[in-house]
Structures are given as structure tokens and as C-alpha cells.
PDB file of N, CA and C in Angstrom:
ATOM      1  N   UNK A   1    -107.434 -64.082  18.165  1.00  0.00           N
ATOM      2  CA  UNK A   1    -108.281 -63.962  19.326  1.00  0.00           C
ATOM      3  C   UNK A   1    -107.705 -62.871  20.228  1.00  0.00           C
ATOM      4  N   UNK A   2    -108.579 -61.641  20.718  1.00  0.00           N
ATOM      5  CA  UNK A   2    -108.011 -60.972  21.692  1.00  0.00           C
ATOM      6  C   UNK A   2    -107.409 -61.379  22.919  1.00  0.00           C
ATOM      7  N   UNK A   3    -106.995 -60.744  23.688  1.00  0.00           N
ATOM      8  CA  UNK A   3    -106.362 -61.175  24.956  1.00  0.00           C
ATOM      9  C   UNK A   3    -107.574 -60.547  25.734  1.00  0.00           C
ATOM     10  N   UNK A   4    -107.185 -61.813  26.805  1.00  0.00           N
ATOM     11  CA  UNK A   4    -108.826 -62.047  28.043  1.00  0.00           C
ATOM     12  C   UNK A   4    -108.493 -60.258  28.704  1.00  0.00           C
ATOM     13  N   UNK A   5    -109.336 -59.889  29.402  1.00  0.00           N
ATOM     14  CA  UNK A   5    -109.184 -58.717  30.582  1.00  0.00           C
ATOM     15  C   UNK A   5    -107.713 -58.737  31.703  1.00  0.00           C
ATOM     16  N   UNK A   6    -108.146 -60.308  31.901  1.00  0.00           N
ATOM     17  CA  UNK A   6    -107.443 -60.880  32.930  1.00  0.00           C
ATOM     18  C   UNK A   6    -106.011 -60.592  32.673  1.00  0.00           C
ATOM     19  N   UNK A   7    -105.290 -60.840  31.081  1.00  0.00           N
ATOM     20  CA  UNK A   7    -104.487 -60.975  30.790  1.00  0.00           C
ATOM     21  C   UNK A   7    -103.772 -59.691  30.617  1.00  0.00           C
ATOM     22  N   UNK A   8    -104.686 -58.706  30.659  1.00  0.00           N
ATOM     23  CA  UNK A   8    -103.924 -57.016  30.036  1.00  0.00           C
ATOM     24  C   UNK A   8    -103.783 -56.668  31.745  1.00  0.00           C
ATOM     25  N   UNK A   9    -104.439 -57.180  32.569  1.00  0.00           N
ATOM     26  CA  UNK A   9    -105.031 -56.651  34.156  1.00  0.00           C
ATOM     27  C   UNK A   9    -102.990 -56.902  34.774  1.00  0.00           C
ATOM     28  N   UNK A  10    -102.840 -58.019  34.321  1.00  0.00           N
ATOM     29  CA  UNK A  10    -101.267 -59.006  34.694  1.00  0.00           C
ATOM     30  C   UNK A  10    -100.066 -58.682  33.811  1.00  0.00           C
ATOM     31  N   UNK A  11    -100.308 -57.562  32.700  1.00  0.00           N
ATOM     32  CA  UNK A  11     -99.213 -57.465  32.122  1.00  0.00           C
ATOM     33  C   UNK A  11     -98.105 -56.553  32.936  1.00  0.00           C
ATOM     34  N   UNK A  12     -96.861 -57.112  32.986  1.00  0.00           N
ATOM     35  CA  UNK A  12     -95.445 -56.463  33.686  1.00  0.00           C
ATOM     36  C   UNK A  12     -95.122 -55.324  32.896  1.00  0.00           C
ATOM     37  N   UNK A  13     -95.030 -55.267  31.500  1.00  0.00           N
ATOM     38  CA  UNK A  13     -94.869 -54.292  30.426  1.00  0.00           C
ATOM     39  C   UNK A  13     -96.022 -53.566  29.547  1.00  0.00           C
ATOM     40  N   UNK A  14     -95.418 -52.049  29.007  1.00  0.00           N
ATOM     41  CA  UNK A  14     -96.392 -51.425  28.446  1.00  0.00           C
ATOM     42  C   UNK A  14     -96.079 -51.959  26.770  1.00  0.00           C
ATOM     43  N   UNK A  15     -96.022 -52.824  26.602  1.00  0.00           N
ATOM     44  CA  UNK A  15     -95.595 -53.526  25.102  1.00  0.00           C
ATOM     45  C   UNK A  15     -97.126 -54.253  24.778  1.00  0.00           C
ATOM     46  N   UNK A  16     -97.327 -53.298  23.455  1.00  0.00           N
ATOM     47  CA  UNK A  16     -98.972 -54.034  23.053  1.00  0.00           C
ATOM     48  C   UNK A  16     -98.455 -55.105  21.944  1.00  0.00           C
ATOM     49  N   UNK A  17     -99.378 -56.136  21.925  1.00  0.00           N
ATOM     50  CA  UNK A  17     -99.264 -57.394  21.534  1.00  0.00           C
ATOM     51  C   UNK A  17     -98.867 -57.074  19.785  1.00  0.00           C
ATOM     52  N   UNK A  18     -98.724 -56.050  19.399  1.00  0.00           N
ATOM     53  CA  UNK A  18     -97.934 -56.313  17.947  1.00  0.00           C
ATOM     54  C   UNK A  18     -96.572 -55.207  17.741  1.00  0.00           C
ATOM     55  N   UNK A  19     -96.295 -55.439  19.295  1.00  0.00           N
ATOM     56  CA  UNK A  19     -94.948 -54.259  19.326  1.00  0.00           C
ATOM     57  C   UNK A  19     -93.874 -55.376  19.723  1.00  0.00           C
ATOM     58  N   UNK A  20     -92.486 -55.176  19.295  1.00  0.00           N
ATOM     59  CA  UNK A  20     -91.589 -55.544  19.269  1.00  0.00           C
ATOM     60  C   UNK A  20     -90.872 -55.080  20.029  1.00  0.00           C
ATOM     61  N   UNK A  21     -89.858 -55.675  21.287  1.00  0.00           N
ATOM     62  CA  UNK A  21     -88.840 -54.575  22.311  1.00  0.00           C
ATOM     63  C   UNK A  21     -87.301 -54.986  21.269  1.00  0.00           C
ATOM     64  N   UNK A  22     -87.177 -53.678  20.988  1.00  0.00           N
ATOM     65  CA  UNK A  22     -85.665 -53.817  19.981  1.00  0.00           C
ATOM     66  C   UNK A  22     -84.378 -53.437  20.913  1.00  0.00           C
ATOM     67  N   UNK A  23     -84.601 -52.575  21.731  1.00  0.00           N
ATOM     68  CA  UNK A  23     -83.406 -52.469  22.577  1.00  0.00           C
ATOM     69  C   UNK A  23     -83.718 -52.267  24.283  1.00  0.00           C
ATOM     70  N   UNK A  24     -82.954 -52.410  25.021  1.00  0.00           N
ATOM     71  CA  UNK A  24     -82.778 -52.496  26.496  1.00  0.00           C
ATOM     72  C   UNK A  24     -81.636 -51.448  26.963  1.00  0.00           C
ATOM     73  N   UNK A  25     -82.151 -49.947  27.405  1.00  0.00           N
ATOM     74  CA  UNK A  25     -80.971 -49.270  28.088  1.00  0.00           C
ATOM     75  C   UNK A  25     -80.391 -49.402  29.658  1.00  0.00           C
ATOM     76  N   UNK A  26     -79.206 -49.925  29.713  1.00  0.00           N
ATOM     77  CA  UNK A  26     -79.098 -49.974  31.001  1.00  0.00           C
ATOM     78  C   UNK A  26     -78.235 -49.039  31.697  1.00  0.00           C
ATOM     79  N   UNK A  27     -78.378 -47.784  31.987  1.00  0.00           N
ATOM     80  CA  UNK A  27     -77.176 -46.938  32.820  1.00  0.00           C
ATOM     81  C   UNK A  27     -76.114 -47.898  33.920  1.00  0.00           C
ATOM     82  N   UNK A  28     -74.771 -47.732  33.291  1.00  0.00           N
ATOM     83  CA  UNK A  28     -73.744 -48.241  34.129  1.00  0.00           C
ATOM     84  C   UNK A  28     -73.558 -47.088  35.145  1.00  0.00           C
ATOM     85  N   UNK A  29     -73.212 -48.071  36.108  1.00  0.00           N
ATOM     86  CA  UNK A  29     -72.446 -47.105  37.072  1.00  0.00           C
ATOM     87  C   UNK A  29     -71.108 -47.802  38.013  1.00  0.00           C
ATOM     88  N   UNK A  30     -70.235 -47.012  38.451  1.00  0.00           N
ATOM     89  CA  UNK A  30     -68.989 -47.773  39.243  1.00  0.00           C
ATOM     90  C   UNK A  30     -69.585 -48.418  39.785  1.00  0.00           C
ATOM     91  N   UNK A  31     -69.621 -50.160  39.806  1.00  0.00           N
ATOM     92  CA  UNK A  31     -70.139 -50.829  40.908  1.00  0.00           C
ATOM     93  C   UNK A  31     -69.187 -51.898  41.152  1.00  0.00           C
ATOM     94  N   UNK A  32     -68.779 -52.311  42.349  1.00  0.00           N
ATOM     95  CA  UNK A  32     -67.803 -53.955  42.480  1.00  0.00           C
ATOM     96  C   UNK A  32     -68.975 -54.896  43.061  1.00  0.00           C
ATOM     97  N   UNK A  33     -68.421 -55.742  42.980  1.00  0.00           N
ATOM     98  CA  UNK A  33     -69.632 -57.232  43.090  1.00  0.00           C
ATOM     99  C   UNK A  33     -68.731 -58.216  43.455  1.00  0.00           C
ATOM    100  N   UNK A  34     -69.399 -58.788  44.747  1.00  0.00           N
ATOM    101  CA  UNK A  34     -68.737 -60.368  44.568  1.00  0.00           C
ATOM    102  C   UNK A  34     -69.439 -61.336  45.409  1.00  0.00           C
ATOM    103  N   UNK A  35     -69.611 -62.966  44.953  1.00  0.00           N
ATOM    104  CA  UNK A  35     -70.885 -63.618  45.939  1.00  0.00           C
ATOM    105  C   UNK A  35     -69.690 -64.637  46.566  1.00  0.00           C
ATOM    106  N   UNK A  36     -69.936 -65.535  47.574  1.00  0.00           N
ATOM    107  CA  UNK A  36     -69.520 -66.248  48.420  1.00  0.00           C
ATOM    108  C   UNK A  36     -70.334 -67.243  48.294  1.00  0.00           C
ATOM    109  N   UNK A  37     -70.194 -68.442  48.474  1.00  0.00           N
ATOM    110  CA  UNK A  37     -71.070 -69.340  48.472  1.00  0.00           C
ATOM    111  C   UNK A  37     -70.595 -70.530  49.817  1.00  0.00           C
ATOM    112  N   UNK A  38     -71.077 -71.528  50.552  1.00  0.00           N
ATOM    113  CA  UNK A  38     -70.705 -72.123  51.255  1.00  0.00           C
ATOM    114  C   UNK A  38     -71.503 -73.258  51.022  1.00  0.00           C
ATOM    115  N   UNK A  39     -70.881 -74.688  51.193  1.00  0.00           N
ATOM    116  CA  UNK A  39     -71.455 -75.746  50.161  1.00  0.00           C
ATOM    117  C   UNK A  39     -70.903 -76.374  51.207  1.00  0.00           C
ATOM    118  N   UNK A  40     -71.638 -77.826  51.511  1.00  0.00           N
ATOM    119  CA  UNK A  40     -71.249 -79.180  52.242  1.00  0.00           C
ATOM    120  C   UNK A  40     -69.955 -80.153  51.342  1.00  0.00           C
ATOM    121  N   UNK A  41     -70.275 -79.839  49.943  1.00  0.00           N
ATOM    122  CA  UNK A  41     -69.071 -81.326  49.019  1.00  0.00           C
ATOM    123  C   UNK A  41     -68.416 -79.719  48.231  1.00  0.00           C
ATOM    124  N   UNK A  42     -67.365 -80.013  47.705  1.00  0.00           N
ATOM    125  CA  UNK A  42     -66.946 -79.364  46.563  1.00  0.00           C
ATOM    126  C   UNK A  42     -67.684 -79.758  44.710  1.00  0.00           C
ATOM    127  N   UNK A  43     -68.268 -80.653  45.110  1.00  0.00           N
ATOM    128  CA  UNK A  43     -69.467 -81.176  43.651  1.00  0.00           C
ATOM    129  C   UNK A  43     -70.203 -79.567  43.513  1.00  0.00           C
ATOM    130  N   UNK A  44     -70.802 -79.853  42.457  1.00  0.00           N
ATOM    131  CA  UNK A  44     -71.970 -78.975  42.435  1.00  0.00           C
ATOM    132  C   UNK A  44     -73.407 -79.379  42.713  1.00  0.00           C
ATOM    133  N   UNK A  45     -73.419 -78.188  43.915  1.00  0.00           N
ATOM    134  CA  UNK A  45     -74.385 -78.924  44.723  1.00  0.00           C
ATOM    135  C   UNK A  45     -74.873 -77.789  45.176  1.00  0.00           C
ATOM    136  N   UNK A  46     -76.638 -78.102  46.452  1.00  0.00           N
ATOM    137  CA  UNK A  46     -77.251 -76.309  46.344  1.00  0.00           C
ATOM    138  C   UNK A  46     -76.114 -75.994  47.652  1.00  0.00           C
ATOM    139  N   UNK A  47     -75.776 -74.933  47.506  1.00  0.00           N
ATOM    140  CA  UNK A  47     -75.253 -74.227  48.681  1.00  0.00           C
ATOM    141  C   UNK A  47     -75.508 -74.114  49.679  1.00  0.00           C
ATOM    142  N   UNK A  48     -75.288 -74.117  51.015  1.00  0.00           N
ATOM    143  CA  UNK A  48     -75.905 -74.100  52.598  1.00  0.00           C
ATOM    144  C   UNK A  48     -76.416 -72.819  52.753  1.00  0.00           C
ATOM    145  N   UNK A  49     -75.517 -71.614  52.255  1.00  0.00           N
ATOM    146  CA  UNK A  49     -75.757 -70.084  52.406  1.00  0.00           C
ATOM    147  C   UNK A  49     -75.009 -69.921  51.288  1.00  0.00           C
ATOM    148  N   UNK A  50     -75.512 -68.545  50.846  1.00  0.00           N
ATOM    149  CA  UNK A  50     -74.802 -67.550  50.222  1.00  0.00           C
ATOM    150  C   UNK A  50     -75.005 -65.740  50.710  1.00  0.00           C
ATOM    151  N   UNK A  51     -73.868 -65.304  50.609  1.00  0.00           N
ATOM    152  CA  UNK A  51     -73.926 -63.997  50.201  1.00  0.00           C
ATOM    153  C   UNK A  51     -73.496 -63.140  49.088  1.00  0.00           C
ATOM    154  N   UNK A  52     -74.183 -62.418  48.793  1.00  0.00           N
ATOM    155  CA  UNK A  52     -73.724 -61.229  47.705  1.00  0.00           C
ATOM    156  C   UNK A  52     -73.624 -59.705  47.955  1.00  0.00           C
ATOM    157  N   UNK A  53     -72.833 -59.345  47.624  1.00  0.00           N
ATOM    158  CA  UNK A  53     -72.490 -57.903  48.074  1.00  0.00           C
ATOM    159  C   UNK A  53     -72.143 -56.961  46.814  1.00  0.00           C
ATOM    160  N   UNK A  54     -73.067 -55.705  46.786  1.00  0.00           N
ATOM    161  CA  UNK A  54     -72.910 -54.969  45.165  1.00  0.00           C
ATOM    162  C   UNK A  54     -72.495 -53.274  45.857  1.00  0.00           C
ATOM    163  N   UNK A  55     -71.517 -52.730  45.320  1.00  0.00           N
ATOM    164  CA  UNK A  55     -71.111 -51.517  45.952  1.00  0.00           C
ATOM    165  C   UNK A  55     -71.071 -50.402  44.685  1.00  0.00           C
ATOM    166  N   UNK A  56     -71.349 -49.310  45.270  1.00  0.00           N
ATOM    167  CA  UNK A  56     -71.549 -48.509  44.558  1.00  0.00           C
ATOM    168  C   UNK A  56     -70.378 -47.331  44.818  1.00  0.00           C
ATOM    169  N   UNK A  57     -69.184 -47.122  44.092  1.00  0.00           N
ATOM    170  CA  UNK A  57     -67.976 -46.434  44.157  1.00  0.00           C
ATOM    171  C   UNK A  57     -67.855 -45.037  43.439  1.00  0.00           C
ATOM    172  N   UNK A  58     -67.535 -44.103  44.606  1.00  0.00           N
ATOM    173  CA  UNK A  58     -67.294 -42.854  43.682  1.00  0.00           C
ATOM    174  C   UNK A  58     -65.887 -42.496  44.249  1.00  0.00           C
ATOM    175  N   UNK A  59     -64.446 -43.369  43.439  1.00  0.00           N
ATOM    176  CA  UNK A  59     -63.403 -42.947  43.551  1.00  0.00           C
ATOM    177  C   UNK A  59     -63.069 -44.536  44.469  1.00  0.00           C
ATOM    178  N   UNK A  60     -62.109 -44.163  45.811  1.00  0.00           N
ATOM    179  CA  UNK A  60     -62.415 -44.886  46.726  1.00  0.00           C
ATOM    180  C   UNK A  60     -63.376 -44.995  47.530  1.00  0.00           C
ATOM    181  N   UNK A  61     -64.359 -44.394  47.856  1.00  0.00           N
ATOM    182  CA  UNK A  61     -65.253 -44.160  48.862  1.00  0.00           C
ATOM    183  C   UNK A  61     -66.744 -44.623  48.318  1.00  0.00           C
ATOM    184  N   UNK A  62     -67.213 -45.741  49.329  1.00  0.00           N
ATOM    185  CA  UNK A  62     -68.331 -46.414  49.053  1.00  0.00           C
ATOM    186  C   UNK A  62     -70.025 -45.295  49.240  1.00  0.00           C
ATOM    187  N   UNK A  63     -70.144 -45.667  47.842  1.00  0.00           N
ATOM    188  CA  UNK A  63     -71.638 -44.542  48.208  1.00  0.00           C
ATOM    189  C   UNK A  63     -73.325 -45.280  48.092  1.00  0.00           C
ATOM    190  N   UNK A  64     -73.113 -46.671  48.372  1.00  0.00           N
ATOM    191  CA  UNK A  64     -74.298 -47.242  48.450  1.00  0.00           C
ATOM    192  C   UNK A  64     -73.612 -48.643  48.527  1.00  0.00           C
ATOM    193  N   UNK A  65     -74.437 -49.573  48.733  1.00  0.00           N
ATOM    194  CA  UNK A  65     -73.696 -51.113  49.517  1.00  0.00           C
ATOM    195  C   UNK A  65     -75.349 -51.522  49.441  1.00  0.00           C
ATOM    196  N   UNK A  66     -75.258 -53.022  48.550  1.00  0.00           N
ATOM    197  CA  UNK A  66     -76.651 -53.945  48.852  1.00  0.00           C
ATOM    198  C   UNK A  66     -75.870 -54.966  48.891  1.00  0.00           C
ATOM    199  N   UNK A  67     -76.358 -55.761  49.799  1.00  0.00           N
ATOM    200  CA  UNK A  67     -76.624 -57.264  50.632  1.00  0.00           C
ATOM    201  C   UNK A  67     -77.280 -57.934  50.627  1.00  0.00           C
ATOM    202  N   UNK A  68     -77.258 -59.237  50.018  1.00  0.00           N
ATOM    203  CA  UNK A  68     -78.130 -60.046  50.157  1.00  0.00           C
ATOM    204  C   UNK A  68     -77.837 -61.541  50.201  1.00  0.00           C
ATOM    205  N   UNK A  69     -78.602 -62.226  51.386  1.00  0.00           N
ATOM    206  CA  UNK A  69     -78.189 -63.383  51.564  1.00  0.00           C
ATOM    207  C   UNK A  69     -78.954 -64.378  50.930  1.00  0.00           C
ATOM    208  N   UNK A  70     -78.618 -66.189  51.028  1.00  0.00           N
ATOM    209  CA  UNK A  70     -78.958 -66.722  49.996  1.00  0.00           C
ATOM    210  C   UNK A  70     -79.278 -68.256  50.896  1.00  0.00           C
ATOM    211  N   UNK A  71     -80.826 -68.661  50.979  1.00  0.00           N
ATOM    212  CA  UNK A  71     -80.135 -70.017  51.614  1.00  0.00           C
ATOM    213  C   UNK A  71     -80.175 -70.193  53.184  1.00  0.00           C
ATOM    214  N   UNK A  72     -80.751 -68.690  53.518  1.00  0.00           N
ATOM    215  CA  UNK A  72     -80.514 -68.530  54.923  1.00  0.00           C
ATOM    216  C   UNK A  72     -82.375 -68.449  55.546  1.00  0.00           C
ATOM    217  N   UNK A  73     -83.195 -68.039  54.397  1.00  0.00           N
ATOM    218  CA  UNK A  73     -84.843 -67.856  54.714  1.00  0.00           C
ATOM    219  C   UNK A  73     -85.096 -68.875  53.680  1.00  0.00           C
ATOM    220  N   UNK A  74     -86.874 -68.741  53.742  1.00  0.00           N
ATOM    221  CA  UNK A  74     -87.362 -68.719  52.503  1.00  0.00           C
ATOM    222  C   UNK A  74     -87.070 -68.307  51.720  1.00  0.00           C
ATOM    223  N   UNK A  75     -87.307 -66.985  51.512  1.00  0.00           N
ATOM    224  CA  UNK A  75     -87.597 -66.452  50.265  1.00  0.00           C
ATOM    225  C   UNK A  75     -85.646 -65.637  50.577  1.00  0.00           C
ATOM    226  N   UNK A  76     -84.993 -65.048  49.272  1.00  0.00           N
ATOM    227  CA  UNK A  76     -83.916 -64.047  49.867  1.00  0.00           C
ATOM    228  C   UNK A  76     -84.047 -63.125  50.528  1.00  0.00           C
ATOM    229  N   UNK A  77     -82.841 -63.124  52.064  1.00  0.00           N
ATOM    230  CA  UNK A  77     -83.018 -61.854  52.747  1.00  0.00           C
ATOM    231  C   UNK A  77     -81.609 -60.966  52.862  1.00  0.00           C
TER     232      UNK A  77
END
């Protein structure tokens, strides 16, 4: 059975229904990373907040910085 209109209208990818994705390239780049989490018990449990912080390094010197908090909105801000 073909796929509805609806369904080609919603596709995320250009992958037609008898194509196969065989590989995924991802360019590395210097990056450090690290998240924080802050929790009421030491159990595992949802977190009150979080943050995450991803840096982008050329040498010592920071050349891009994303932030994002967790726990603190709705949706992540």
C-alpha cells in the first residue's frame, strides 16, 4: 500500500521507503562537556534542575559555549 500524502507531507528525512540509511557522518570537533544535576534523595530520582554546558576549544581559548538548563521551564531553556 502506498504511503497517505499526509505521510510524505511529515517526513523528517529524504529516505524513500525502499532506501536503506547505511552510514551517519558526524564531523568531530574540540568540544568539553559536562552536566550537573541537583536531586532532593541521592536514589535515582527526576532531578530538581539540571545544567549542561558544551564548549567549543581552539587550543585554550573558548570559541563557542551552549547552555542549557533542565527542570527549570517547561519545555528546556
Amino acid at each position: 500500500m502506498p504511503p497517505s500524502p499526509l505521510n510524505e507531507q511529515s517526513r523528517e528525512t529524504a529516505i524513500q521507503p525502499n532506501e536503506i540509511l547505511a552510514e551517519i557522518l558526524i564531523p568531530t570537533a574540540p568540544t568539553a562537556n559536562a552536566t550537573y544535576e541537583v536531586r532532593q534523595k541521592e536514589a535515582l530520582d527526576w532531578p530538581l534542575a539540571t545544567a549542561s554546558v558544551a564548549l567549543k576549544m581552539s587550543g585554550n581559548q573558548i570559541t563557542s559555549a551552549r547552555v542549557v538548563l533542565g527542570h527549570v521551564a517547561p519545555t528546556p531553556f
